[in-house]
PDB file of N, CA and C in Angstrom:
ATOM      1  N   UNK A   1       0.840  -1.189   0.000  1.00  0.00           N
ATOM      2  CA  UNK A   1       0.000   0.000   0.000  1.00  0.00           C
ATOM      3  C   UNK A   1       0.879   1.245   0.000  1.00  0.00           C
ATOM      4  N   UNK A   2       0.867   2.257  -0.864  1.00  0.00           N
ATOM      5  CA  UNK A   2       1.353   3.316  -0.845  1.00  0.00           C
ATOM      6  C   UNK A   2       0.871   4.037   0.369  1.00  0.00           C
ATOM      7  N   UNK A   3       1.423   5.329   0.634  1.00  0.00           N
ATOM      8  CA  UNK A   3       1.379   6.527   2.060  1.00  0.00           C
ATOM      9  C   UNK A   3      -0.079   6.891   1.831  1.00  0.00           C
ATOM     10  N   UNK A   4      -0.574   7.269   0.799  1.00  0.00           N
ATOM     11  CA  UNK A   4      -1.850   7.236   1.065  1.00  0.00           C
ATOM     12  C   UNK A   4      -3.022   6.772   1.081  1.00  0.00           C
ATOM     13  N   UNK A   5      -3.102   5.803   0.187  1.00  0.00           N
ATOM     14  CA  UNK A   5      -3.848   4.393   0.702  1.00  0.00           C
ATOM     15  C   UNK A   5      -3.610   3.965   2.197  1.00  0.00           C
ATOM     16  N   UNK A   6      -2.731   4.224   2.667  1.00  0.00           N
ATOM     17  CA  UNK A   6      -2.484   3.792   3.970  1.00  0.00           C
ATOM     18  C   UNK A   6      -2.853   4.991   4.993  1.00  0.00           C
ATOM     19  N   UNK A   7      -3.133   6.147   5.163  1.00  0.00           N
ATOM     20  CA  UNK A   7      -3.542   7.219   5.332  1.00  0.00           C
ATOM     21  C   UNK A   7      -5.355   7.094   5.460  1.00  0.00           C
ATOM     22  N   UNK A   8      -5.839   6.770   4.069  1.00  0.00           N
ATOM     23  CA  UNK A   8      -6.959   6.317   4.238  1.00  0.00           C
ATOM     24  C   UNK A   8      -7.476   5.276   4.837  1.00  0.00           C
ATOM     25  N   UNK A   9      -7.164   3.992   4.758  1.00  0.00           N
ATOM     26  CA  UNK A   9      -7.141   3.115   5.806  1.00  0.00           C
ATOM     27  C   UNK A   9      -7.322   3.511   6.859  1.00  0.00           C
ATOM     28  N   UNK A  10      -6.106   3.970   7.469  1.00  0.00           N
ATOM     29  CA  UNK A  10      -6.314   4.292   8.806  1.00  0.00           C
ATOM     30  C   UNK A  10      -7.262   5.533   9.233  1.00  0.00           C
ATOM     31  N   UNK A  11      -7.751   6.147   8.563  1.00  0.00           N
ATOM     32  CA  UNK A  11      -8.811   7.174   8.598  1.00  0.00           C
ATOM     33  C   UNK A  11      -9.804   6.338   8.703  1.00  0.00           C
ATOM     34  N   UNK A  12     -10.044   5.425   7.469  1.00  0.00           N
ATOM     35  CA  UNK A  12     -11.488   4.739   8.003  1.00  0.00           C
ATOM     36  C   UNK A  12     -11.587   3.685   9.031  1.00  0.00           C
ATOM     37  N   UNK A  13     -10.469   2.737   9.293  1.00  0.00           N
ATOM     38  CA  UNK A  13     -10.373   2.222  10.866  1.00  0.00           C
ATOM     39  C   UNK A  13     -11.209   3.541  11.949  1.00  0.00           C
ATOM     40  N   UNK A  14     -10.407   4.612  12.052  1.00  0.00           N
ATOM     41  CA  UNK A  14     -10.851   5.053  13.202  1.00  0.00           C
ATOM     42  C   UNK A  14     -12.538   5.534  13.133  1.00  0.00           C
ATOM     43  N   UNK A  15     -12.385   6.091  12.005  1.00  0.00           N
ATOM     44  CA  UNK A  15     -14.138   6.750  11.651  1.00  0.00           C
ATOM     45  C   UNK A  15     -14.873   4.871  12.189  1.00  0.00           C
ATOM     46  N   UNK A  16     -14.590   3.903  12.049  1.00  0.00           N
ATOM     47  CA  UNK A  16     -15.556   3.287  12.225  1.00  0.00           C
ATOM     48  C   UNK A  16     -15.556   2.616  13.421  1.00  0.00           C
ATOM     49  N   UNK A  17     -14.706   2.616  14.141  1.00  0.00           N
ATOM     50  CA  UNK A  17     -14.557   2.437  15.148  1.00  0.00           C
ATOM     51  C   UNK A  17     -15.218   3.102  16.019  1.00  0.00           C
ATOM     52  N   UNK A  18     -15.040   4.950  15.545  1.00  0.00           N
ATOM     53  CA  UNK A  18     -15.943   6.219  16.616  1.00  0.00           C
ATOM     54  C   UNK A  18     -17.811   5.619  16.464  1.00  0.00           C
ATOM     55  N   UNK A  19     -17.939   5.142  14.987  1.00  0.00           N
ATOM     56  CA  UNK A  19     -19.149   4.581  14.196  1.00  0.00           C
ATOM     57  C   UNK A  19     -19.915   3.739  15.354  1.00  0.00           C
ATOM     58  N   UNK A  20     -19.082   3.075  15.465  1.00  0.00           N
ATOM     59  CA  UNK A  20     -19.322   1.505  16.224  1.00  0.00           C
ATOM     60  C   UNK A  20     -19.979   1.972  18.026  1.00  0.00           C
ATOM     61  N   UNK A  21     -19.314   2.564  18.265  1.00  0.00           N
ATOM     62  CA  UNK A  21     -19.298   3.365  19.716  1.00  0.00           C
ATOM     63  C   UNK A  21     -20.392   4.327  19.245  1.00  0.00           C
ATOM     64  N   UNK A  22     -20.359   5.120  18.639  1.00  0.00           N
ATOM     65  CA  UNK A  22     -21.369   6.210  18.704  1.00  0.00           C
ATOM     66  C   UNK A  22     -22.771   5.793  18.266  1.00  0.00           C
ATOM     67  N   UNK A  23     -23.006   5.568  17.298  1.00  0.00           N
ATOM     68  CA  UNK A  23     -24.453   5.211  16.522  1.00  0.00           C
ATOM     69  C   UNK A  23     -24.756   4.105  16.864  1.00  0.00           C
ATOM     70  N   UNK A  24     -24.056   2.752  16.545  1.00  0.00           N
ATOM     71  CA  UNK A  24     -24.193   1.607  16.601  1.00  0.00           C
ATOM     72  C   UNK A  24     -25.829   1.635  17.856  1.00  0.00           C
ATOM     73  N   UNK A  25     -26.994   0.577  17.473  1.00  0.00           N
ATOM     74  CA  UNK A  25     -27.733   0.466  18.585  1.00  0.00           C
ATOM     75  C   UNK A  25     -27.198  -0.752  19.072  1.00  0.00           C
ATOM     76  N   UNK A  26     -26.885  -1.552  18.193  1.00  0.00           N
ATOM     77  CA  UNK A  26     -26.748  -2.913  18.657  1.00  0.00           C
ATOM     78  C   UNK A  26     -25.384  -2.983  19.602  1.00  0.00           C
ATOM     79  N   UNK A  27     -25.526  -3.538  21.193  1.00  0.00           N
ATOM     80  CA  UNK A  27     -24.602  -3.672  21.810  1.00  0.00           C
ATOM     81  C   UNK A  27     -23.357  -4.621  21.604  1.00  0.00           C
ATOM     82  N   UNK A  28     -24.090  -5.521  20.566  1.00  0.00           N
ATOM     83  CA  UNK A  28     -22.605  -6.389  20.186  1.00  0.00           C
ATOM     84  C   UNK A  28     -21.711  -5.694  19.705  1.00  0.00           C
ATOM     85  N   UNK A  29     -21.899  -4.685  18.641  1.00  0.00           N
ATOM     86  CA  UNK A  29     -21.384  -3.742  17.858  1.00  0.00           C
ATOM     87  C   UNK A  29     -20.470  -3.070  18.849  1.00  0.00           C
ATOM     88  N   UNK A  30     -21.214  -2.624  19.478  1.00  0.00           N
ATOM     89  CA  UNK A  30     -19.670  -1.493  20.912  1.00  0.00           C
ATOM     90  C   UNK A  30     -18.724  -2.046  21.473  1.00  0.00           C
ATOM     91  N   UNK A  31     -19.231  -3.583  21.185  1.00  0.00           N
ATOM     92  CA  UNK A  31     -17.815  -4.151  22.046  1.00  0.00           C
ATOM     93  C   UNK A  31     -16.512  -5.057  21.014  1.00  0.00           C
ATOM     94  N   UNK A  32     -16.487  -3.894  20.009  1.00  0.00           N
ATOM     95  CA  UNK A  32     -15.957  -4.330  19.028  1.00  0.00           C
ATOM     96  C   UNK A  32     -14.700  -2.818  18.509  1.00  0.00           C
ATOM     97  N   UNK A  33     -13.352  -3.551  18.358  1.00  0.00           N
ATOM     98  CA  UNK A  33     -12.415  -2.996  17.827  1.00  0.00           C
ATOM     99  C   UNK A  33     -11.540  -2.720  16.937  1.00  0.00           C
ATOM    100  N   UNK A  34     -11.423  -2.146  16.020  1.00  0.00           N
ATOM    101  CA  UNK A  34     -11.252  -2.553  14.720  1.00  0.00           C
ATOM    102  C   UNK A  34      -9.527  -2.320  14.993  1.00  0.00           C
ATOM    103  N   UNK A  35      -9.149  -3.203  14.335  1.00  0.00           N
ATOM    104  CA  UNK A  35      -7.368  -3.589  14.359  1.00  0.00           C
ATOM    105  C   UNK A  35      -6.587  -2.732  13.233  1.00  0.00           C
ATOM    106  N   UNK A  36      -7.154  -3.165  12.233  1.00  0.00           N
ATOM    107  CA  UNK A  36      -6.147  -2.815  11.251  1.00  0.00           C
ATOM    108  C   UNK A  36      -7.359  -2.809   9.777  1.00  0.00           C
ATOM    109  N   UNK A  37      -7.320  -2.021   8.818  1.00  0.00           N
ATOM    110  CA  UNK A  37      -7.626  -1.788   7.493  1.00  0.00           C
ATOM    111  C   UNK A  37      -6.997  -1.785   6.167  1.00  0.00           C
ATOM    112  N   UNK A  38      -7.538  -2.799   5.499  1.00  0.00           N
ATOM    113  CA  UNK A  38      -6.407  -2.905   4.242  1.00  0.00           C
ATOM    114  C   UNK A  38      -7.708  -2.545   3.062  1.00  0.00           C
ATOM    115  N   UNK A  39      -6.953  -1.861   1.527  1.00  0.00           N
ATOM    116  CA  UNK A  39      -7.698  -1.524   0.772  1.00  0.00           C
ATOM    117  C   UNK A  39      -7.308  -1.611  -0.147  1.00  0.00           C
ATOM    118  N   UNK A  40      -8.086  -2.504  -1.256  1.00  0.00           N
ATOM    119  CA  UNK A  40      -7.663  -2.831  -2.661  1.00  0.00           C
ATOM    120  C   UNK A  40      -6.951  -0.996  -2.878  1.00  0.00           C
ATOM    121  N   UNK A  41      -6.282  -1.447  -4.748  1.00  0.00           N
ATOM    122  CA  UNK A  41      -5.872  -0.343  -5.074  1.00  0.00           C
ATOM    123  C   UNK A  41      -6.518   0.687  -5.710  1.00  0.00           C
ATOM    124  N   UNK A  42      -7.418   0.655  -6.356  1.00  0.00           N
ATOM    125  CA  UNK A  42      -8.480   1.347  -6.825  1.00  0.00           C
ATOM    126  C   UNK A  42      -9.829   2.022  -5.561  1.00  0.00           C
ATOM    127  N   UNK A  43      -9.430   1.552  -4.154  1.00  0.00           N
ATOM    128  CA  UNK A  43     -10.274   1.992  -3.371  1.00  0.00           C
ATOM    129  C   UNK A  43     -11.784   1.455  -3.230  1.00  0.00           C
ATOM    130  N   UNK A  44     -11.983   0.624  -3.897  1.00  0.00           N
ATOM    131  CA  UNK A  44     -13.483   0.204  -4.075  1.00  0.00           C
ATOM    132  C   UNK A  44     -13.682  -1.093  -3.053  1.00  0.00           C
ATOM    133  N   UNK A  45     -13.037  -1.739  -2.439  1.00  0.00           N
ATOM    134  CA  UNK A  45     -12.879  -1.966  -1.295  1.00  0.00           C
ATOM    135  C   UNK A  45     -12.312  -2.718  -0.204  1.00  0.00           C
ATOM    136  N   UNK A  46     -12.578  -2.497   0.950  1.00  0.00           N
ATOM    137  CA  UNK A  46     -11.895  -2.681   1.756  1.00  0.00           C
ATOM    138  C   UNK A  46     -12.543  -4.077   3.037  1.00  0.00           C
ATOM    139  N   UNK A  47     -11.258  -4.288   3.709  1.00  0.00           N
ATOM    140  CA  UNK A  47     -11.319  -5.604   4.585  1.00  0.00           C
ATOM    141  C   UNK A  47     -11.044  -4.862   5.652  1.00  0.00           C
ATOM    142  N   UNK A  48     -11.771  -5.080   6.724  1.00  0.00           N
ATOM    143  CA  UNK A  48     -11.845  -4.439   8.564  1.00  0.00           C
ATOM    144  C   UNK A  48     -11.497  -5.441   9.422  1.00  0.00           C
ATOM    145  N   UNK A  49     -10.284  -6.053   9.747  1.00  0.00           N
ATOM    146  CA  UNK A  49     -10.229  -6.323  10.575  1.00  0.00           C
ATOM    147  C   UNK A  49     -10.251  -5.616  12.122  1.00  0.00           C
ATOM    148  N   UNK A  50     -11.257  -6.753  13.115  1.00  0.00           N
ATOM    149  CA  UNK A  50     -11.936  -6.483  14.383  1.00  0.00           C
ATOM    150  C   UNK A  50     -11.321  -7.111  15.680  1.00  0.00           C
ATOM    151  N   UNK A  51     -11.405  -7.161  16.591  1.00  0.00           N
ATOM    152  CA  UNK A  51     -11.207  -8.106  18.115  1.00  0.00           C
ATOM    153  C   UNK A  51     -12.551  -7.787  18.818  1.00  0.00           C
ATOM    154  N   UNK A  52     -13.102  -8.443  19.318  1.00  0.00           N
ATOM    155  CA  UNK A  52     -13.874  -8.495  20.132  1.00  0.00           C
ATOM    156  C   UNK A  52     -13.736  -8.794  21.580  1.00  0.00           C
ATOM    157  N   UNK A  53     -14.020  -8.364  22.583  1.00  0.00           N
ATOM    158  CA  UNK A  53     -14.211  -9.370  24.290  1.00  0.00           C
ATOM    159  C   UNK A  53     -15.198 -10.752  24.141  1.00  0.00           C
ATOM    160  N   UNK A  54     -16.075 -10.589  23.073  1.00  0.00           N
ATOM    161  CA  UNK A  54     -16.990 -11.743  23.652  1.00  0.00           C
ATOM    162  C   UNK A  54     -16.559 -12.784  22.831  1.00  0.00           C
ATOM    163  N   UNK A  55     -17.196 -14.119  23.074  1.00  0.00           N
ATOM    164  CA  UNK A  55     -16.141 -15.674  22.783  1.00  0.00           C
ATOM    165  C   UNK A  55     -16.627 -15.420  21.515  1.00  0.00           C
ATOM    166  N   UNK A  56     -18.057 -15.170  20.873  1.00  0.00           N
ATOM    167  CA  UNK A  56     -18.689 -16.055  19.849  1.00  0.00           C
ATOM    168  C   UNK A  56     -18.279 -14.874  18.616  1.00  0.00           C
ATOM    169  N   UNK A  57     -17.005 -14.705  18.500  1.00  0.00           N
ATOM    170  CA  UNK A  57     -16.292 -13.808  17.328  1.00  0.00           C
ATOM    171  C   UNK A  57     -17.337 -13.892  15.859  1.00  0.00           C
ATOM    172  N   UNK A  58     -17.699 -15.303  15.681  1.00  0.00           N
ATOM    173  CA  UNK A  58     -18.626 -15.812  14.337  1.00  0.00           C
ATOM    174  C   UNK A  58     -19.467 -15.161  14.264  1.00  0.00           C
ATOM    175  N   UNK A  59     -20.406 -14.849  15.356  1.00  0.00           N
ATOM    176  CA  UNK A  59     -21.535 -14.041  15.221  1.00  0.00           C
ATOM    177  C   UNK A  59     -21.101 -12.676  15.979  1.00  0.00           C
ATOM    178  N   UNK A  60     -20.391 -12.425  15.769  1.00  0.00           N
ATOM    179  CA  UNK A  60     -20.025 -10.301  15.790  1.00  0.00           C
ATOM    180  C   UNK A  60     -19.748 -10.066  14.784  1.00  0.00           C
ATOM    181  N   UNK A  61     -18.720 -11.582  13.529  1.00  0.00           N
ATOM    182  CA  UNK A  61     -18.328 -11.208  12.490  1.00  0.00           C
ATOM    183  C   UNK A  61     -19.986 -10.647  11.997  1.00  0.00           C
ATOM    184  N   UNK A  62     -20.613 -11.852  11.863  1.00  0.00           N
ATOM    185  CA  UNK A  62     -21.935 -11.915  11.010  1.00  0.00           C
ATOM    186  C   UNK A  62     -22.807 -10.975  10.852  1.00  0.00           C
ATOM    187  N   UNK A  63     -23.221  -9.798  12.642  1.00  0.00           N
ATOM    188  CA  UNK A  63     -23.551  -8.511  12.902  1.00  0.00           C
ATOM    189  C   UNK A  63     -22.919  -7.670  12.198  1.00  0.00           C
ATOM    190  N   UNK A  64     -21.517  -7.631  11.754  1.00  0.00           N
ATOM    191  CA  UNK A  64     -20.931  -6.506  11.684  1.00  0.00           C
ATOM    192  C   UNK A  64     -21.395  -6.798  10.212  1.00  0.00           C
ATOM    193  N   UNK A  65     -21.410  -7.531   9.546  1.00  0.00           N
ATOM    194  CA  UNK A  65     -21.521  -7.637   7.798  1.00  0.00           C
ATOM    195  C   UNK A  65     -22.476  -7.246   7.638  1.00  0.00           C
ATOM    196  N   UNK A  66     -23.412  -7.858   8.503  1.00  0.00           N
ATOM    197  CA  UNK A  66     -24.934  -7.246   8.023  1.00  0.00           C
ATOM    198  C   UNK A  66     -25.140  -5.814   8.036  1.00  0.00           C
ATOM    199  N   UNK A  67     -24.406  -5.467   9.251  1.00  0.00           N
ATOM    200  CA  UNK A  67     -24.463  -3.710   9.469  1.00  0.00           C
ATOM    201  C   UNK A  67     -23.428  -2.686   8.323  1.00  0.00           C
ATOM    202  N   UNK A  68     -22.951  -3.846   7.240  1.00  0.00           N
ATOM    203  CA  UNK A  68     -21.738  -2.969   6.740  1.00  0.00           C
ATOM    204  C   UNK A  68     -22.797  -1.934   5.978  1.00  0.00           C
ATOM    205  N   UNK A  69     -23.847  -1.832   5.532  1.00  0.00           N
ATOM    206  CA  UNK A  69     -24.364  -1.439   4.745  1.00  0.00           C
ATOM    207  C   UNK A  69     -24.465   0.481   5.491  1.00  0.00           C
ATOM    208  N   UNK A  70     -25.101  -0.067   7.082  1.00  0.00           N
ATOM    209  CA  UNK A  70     -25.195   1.291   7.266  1.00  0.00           C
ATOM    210  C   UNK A  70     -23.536   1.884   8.083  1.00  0.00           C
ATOM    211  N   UNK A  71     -22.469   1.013   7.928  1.00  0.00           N
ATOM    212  CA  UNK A  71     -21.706   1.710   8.459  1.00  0.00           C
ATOM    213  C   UNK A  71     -21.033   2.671   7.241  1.00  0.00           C
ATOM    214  N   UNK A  72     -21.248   1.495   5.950  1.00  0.00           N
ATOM    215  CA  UNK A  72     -20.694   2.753   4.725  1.00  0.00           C
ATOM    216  C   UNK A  72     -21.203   3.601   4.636  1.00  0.00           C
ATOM    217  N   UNK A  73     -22.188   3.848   4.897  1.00  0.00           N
ATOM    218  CA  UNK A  73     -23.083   5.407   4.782  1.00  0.00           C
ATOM    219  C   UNK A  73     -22.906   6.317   5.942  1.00  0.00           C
ATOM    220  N   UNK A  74     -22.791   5.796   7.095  1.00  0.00           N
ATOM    221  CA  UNK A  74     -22.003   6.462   7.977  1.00  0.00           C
ATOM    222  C   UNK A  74     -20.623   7.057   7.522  1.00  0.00           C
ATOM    223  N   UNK A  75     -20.065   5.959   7.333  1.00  0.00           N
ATOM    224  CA  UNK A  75     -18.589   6.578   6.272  1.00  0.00           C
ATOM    225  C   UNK A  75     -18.433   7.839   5.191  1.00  0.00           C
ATOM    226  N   UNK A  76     -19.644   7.297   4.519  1.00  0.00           N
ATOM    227  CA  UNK A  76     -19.866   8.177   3.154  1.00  0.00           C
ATOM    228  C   UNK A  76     -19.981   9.859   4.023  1.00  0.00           C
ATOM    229  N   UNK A  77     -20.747   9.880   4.564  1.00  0.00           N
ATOM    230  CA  UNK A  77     -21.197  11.485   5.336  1.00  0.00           C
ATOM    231  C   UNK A  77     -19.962  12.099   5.993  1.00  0.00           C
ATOM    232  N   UNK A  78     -18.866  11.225   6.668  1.00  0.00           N
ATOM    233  CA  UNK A  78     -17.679  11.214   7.256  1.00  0.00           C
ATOM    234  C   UNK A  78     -16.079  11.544   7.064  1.00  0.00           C
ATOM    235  N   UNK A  79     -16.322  11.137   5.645  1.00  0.00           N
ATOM    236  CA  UNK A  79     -15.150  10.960   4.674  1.00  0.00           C
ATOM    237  C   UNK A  79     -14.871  11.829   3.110  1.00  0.00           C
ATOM    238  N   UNK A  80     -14.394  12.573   3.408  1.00  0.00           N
ATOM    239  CA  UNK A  80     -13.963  13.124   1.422  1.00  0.00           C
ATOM    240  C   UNK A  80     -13.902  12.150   0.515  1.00  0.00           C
ATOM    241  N   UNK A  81     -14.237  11.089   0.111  1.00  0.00           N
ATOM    242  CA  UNK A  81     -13.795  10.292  -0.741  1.00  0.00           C
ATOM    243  C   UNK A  81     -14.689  10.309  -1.942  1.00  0.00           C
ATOM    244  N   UNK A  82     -14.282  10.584  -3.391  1.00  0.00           N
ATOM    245  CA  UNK A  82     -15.011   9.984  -4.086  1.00  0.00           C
ATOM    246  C   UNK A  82     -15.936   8.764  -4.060  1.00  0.00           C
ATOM    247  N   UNK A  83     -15.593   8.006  -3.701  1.00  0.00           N
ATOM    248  CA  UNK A  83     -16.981   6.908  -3.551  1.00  0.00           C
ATOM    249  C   UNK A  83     -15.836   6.218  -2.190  1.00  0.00           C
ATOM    250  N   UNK A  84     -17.148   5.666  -1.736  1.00  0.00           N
ATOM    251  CA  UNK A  84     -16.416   4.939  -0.007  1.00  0.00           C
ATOM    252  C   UNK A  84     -16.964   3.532  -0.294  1.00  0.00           C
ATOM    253  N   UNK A  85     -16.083   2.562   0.298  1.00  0.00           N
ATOM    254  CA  UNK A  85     -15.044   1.035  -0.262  1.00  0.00           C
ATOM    255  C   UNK A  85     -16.384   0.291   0.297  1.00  0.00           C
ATOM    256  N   UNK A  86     -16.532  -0.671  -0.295  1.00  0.00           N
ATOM    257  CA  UNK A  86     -17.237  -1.620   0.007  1.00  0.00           C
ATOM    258  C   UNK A  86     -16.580  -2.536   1.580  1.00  0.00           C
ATOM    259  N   UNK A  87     -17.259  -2.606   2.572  1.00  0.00           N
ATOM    260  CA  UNK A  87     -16.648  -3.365   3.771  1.00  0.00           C
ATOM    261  C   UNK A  87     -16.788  -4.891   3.878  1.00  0.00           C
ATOM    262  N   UNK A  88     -15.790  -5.156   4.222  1.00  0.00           N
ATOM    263  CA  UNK A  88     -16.026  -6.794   4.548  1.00  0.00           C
ATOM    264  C   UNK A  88     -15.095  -6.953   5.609  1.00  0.00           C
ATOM    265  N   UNK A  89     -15.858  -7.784   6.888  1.00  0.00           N
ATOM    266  CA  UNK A  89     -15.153  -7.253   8.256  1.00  0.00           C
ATOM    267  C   UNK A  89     -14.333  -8.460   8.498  1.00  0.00           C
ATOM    268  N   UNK A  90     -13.749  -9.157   9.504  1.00  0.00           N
ATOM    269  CA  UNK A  90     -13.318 -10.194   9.531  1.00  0.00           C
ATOM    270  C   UNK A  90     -12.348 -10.552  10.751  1.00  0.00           C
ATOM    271  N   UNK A  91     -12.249 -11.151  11.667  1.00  0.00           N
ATOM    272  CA  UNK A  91     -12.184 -11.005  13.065  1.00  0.00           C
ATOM    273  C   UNK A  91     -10.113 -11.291  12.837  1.00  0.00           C
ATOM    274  N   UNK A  92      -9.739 -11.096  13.692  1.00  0.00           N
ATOM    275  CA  UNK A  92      -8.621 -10.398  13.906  1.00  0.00           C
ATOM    276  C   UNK A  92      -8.089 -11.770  14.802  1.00  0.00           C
ATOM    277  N   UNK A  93      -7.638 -12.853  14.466  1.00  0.00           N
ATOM    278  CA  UNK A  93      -7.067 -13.916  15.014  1.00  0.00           C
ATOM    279  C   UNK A  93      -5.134 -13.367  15.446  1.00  0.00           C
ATOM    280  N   UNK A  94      -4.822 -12.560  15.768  1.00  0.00           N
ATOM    281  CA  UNK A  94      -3.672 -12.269  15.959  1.00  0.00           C
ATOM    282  C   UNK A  94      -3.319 -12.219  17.589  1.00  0.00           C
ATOM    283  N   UNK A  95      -4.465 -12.142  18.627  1.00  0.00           N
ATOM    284  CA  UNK A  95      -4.612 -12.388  19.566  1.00  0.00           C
ATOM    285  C   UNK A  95      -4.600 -13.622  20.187  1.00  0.00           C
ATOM    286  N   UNK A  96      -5.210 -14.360  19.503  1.00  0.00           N
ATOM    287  CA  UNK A  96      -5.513 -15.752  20.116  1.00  0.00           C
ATOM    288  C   UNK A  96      -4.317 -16.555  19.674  1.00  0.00           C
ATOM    289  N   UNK A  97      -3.801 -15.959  18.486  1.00  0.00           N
ATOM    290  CA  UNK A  97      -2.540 -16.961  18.334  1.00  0.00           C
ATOM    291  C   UNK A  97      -1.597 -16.267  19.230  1.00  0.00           C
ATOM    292  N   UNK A  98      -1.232 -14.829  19.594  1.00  0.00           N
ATOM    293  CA  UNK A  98      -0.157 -14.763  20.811  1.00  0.00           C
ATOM    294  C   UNK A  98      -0.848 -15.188  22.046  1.00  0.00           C
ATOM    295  N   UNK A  99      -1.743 -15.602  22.383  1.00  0.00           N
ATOM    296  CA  UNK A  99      -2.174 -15.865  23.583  1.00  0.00           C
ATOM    297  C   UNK A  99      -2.260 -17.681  23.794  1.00  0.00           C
ATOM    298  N   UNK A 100      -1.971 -18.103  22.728  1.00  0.00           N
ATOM    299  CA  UNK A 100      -1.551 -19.875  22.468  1.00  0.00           C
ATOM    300  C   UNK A 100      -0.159 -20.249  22.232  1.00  0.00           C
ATOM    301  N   UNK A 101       1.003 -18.830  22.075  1.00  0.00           N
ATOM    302  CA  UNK A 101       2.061 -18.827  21.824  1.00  0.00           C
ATOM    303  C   UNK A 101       2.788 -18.796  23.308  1.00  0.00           C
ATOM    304  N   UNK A 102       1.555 -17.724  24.244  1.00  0.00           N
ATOM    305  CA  UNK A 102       2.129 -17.725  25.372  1.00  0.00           C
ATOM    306  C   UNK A 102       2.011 -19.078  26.225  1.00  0.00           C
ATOM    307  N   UNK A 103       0.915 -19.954  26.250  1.00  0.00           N
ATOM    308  CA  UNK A 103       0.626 -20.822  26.935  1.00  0.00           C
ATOM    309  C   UNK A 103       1.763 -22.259  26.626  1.00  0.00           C
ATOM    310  N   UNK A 104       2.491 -21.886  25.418  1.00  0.00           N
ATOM    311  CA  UNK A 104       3.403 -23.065  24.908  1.00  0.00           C
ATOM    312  C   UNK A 104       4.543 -22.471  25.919  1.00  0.00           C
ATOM    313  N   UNK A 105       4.446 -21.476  25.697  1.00  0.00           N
ATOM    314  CA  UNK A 105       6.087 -21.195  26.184  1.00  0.00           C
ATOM    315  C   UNK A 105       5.662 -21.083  27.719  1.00  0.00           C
ATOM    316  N   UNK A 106       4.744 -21.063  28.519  1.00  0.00           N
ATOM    317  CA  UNK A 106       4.617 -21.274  29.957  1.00  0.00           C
ATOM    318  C   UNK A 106       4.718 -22.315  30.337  1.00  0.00           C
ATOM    319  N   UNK A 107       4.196 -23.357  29.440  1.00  0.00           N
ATOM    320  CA  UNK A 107       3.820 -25.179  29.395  1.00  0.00           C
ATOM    321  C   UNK A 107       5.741 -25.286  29.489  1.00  0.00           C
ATOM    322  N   UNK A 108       6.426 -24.861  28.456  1.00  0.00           N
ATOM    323  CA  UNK A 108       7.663 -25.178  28.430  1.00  0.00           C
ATOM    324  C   UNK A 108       8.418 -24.990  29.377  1.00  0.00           C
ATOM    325  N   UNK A 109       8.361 -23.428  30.424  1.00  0.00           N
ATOM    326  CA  UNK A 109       8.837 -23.313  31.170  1.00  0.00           C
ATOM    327  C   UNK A 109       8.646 -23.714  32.667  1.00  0.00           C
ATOM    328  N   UNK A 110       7.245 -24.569  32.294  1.00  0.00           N
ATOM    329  CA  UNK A 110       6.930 -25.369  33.833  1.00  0.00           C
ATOM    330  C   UNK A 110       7.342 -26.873  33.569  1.00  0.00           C
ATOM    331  N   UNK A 111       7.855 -27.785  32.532  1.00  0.00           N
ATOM    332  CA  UNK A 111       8.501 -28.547  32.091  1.00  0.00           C
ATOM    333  C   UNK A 111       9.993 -28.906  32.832  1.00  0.00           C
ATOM    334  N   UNK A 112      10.813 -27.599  32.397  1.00  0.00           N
ATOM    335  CA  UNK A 112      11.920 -27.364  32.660  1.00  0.00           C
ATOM    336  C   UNK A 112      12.248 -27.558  34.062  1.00  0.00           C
TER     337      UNK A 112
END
């Protein structure tokens, strides 16, 4: 991603994140954090990765897709962009694998 593709990204991470917290009615929605944003090159669209607190990640993914519709329009009102990216959200496994990375290396060091 070039500086500003990456610029935008991270503009729309945060706009939807404030999204999520502010408007959102649905409470699954607030307890949701968006990680990181990647965006084809033409801008038309983009992947949201999320973390959540609650276990059932499958169904926050599933809320959040359904809601992508009104979060782009939230976006759209939010954002300068010629046209705003199509969303597709997708839960953020980068946690659970350092948190299975830690339990090896604790397992190892109670071994020892």
């Amino acid at each position: 991603m070039n500086l500003k593709t990456k610029r935008i990204a991270s503009q729309i991470g945060r706009e939807i994140g404030l999204i999520l917290n502010e408007e959102a009615k649905n409470e699954i929605l607030k307890m949701v954090s968006v990680t990181d944003v990647t965006l084809d090159s033409d801008l038309t669209f983009a992947k949201v990765y999320f973390m959540t607190r609650l276990e059932e990640h499958e169904k926050v993914e599933a809320e959040l897709n359904e809601a992508s519709g009104f979060i782009r329009r939230e976006l759209a009102h939010r954002l300068d962009l010629r046209s705003t990216p199509e969303l597709r959200f997708v839960y953020d496994k980068s946690a659970d694998y350092a948190r299975n990375i830690d339990e090896i290396m604790e397992e190892i060091k109670d071994n020892d």
